[in-house]
C-alpha atoms as a PDB file:
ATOM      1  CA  UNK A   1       1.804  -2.205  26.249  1.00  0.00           C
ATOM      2  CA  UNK A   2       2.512   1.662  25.899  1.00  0.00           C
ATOM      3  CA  UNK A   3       4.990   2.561  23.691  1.00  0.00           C
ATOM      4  CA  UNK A   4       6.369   5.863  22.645  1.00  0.00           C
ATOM      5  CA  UNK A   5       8.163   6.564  19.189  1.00  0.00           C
ATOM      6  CA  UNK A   6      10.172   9.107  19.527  1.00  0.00           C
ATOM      7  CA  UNK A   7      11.832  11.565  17.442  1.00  0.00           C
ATOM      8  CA  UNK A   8      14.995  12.536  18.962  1.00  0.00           C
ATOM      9  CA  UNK A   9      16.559  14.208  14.918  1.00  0.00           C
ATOM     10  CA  UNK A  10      14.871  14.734  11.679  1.00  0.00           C
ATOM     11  CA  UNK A  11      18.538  14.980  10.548  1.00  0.00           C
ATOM     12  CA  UNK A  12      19.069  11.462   8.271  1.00  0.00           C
ATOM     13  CA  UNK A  13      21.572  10.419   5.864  1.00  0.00           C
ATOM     14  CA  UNK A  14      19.535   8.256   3.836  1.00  0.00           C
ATOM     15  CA  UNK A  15      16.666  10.404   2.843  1.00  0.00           C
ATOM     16  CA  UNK A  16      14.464   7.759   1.807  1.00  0.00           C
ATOM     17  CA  UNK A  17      11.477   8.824  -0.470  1.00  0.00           C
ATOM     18  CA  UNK A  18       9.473   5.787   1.300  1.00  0.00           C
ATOM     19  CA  UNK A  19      10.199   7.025   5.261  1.00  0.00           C
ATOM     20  CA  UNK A  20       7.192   7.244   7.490  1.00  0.00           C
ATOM     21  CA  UNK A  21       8.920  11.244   8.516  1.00  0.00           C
ATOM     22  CA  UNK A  22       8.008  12.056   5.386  1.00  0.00           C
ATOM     23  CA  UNK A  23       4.002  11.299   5.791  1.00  0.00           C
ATOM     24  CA  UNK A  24       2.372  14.373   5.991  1.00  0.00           C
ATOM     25  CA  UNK A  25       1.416  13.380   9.595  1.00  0.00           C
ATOM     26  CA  UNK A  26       4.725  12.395  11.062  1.00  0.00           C
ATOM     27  CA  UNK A  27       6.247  15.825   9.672  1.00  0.00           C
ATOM     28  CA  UNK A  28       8.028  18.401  11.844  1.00  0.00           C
ATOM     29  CA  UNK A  29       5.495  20.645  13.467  1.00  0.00           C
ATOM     30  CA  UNK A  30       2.852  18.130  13.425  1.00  0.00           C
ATOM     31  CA  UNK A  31       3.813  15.939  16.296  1.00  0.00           C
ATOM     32  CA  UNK A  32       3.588  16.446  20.023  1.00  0.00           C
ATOM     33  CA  UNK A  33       6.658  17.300  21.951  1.00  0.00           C
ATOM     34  CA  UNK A  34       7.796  14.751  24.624  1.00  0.00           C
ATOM     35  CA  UNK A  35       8.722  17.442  27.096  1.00  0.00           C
ATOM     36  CA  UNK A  36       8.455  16.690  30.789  1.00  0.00           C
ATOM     37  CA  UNK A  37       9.646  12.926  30.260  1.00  0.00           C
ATOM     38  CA  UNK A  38       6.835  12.151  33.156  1.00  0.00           C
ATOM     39  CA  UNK A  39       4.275  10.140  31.254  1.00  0.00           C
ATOM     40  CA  UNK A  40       4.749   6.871  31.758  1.00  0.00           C
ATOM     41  CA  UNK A  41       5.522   4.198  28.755  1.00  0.00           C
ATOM     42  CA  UNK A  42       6.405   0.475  29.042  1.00  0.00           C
ATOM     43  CA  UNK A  43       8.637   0.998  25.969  1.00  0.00           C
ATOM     44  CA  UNK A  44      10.395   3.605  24.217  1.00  0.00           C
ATOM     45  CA  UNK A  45      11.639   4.124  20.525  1.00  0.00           C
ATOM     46  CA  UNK A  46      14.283   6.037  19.975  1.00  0.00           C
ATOM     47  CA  UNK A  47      14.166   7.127  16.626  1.00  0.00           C
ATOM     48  CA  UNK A  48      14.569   9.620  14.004  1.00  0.00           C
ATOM     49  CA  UNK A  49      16.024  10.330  11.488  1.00  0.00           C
ATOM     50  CA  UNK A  50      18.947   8.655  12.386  1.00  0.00           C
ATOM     51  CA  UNK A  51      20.007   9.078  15.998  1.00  0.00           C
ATOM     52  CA  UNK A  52      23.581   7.498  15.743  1.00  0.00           C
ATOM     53  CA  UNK A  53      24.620  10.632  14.167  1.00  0.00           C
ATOM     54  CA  UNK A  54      24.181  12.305  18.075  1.00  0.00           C
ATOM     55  CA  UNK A  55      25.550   9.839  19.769  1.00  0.00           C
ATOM     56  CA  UNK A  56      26.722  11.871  22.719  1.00  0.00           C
ATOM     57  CA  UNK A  57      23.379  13.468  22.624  1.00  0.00           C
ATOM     58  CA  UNK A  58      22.013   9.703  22.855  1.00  0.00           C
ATOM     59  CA  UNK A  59      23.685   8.837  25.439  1.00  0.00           C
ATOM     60  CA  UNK A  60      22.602  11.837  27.184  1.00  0.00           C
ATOM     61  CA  UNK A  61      19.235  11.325  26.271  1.00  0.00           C
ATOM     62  CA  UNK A  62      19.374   7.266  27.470  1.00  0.00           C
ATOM     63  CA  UNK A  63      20.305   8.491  30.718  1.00  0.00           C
ATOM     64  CA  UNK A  64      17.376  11.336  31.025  1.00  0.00           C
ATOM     65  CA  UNK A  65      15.004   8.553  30.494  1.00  0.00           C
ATOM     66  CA  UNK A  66      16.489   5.883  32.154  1.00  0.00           C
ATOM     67  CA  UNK A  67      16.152   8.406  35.363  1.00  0.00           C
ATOM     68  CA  UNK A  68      12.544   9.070  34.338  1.00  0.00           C
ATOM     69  CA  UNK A  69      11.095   5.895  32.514  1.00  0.00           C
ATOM     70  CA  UNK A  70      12.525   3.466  35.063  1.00  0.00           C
ATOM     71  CA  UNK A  71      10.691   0.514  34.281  1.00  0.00           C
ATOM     72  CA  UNK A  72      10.507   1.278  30.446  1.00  0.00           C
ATOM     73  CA  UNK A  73      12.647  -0.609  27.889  1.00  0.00           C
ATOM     74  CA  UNK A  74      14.330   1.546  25.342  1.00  0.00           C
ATOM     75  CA  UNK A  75      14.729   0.334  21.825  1.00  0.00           C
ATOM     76  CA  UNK A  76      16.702   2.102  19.134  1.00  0.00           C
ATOM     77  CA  UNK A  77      15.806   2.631  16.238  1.00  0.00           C
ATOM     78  CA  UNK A  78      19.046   3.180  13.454  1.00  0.00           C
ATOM     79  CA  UNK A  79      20.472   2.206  10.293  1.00  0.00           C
ATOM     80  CA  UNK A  80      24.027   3.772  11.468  1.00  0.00           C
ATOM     81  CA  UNK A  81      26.611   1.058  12.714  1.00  0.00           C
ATOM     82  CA  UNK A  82      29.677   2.102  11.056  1.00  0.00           C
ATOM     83  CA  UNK A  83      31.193   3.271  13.928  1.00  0.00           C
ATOM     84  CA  UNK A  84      31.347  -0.026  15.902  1.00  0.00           C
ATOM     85  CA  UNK A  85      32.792   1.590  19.195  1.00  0.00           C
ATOM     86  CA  UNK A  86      29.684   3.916  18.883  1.00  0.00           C
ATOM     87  CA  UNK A  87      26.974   0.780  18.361  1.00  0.00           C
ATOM     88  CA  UNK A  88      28.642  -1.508  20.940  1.00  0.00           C
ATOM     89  CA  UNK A  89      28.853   1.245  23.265  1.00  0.00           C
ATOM     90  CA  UNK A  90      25.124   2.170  22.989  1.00  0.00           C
ATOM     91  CA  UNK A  91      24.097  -1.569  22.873  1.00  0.00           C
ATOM     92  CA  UNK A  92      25.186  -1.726  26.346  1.00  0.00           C
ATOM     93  CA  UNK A  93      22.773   0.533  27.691  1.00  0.00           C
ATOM     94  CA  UNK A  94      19.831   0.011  25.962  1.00  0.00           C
ATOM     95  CA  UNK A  95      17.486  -2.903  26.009  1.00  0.00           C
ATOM     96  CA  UNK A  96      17.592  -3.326  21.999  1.00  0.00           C
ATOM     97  CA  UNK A  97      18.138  -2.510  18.703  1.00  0.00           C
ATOM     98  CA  UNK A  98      16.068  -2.537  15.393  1.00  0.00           C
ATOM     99  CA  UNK A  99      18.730  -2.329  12.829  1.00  0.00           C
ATOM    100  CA  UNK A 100      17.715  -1.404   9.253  1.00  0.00           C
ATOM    101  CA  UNK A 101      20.368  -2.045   6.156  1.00  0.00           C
ATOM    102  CA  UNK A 102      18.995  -0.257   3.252  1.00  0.00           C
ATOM    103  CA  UNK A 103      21.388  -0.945   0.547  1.00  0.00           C
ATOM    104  CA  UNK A 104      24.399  -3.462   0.004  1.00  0.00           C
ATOM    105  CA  UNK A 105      26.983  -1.848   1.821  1.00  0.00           C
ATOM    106  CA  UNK A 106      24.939  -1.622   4.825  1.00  0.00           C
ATOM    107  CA  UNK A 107      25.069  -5.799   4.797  1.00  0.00           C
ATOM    108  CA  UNK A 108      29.076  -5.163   5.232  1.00  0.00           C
ATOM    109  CA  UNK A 109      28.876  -2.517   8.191  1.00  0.00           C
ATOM    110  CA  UNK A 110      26.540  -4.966   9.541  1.00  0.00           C
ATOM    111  CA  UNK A 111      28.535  -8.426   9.262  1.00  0.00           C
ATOM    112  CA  UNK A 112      31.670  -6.345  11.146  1.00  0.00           C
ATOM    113  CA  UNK A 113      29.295  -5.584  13.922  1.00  0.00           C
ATOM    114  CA  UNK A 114      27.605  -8.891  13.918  1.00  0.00           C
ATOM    115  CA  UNK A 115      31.447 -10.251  14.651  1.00  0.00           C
ATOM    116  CA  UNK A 116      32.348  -8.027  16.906  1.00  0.00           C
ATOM    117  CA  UNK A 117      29.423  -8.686  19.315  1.00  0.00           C
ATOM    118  CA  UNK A 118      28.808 -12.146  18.537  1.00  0.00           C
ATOM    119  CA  UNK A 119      30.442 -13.928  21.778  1.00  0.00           C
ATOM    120  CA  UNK A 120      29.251 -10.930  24.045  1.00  0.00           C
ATOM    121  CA  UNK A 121      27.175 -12.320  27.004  1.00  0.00           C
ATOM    122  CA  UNK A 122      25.152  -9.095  27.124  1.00  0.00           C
ATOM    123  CA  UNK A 123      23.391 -10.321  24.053  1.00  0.00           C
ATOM    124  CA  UNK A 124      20.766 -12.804  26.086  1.00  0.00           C
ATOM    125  CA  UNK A 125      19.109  -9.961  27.789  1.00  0.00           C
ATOM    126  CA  UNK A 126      18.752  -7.559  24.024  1.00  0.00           C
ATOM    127  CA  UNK A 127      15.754  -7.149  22.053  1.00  0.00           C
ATOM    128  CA  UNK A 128      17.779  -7.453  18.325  1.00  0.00           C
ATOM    129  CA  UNK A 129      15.806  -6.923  15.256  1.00  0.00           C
ATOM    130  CA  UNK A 130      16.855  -6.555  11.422  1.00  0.00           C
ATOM    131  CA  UNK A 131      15.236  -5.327   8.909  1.00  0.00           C
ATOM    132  CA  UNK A 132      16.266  -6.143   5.431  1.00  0.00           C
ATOM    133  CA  UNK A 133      15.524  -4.644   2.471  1.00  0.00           C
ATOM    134  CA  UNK A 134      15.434  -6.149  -0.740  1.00  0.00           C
ATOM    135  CA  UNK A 135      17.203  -7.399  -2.439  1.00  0.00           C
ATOM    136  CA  UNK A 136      19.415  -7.646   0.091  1.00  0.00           C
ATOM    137  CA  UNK A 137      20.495 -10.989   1.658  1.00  0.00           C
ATOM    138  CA  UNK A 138      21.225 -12.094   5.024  1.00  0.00           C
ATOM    139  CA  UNK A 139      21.662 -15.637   6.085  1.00  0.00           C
ATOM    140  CA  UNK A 140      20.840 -16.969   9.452  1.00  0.00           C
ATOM    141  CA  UNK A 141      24.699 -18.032   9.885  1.00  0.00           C
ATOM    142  CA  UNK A 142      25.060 -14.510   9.388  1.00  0.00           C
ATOM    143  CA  UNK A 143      22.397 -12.919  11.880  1.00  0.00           C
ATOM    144  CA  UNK A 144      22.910 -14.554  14.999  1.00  0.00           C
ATOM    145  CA  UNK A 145      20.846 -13.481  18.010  1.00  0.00           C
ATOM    146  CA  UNK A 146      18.801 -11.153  15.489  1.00  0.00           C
ATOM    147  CA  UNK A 147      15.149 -11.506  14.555  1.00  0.00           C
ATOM    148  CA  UNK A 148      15.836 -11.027  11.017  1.00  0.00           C
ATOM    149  CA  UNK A 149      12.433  -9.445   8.588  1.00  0.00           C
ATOM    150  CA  UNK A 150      13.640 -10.060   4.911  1.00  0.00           C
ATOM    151  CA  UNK A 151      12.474  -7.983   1.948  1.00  0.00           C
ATOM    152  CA  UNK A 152      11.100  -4.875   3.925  1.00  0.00           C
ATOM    153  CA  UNK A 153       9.139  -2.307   1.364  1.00  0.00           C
ATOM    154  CA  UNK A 154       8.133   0.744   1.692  1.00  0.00           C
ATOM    155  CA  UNK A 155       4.814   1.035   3.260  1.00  0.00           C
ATOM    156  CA  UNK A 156       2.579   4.001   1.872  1.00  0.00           C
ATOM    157  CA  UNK A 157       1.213   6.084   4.306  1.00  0.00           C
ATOM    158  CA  UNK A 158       2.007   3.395   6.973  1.00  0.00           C
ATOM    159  CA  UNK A 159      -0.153   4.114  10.332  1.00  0.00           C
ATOM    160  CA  UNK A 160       1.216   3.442  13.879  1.00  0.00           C
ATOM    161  CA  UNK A 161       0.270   0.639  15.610  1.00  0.00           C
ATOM    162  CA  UNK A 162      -2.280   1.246  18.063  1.00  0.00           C
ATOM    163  CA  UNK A 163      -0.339   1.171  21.224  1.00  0.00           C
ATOM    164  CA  UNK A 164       2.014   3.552  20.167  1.00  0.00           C
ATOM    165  CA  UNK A 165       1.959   7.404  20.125  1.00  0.00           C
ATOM    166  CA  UNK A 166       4.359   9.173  18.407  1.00  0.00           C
ATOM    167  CA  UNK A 167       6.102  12.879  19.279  1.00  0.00           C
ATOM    168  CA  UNK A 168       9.431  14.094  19.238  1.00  0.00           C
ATOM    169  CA  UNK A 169      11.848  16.056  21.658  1.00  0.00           C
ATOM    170  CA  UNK A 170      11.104  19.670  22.113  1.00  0.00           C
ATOM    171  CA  UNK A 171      14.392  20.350  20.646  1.00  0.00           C
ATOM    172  CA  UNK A 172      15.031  17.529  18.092  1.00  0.00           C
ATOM    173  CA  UNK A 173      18.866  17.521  17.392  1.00  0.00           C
ATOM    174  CA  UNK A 174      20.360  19.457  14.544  1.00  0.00           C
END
């Protein structure tokens, strides 16, 4: 499987003194740009930064690649969810989510979301992955329809996996 991470925003409100961005490699400038949206992938990261804080832009972007990547599934990457019209809304019309909660209040933004999507039918078809920081602590009652990784650390210098290249958008959102 291809996969392309992709940098849509360096822009993050979490500024995390662990995040891959920050690896010398991964830095503005020293990425490819995803320009011509031709090369094929069979799945696509969104990611950033944190994208939710574009989310027209998203949506815009979903819809470029969606015309382009046809038979790629796009995955975003966020820790943003506390607008829940916003998450749902993108949900929808993607193919997943990895969700990361970095500290406590996080969990909360998170548990409103979980309820407000729990019952949808949609779900079955969604890729739904949370990461979980420590100490942080989600139950499975509490994660339904997530693939839930506990106790996430910071990974030093963490290299991409070897299917995956990584570049951003020619114009990463400011």
């Amino acid at each position: 499987m291809k996969t392309l991470r992709l940098i849509c925003t360096w822009q993050c409100e979490n500024d995390c003194s662990g995040c891959c961005n920050k690896h010398e490699q991964f830095s503005p400038g020293k990425i490819d740009c995803y320009k011509d949206f031709k090369e094929p992938f069979d799945q696509i990261l969104i990611t950033g930064g944190e994208p939710m804080l574009y989310i027209k832009k998203m949506v815009k972007l979903i819809k470029m690649l969606r015309i382009h990547q046809r038979e790629a599934q796009i995955i975003l990457y966020t820790a943003q969810i506390s607008s829940l019209v916003d998450a749902i809304g993108i949900l929808h019309i993607i193919d997943g989510m990895t969700l990361t909660l970095h500290e406590e209040a996080d969990k909360y933004e998170f548990l409103l979301f979980q309820q407000a999507i729990r019952y949808s039918s949609f779900l079955t078809s969604k890729s739904l992955r949370l990461n979980v920081f420590a100490p942080i602590k989600v139950s499975k009652a509490q994660s339904i329809h997530w693939s839930v990784k506990k106790n996430i650390k910071w990974i030093p210098d963490c290299p991409l996996p070897y299917n995956e290249v990584i570049k951003q958008l020619e114009k990463p959102w400011k």
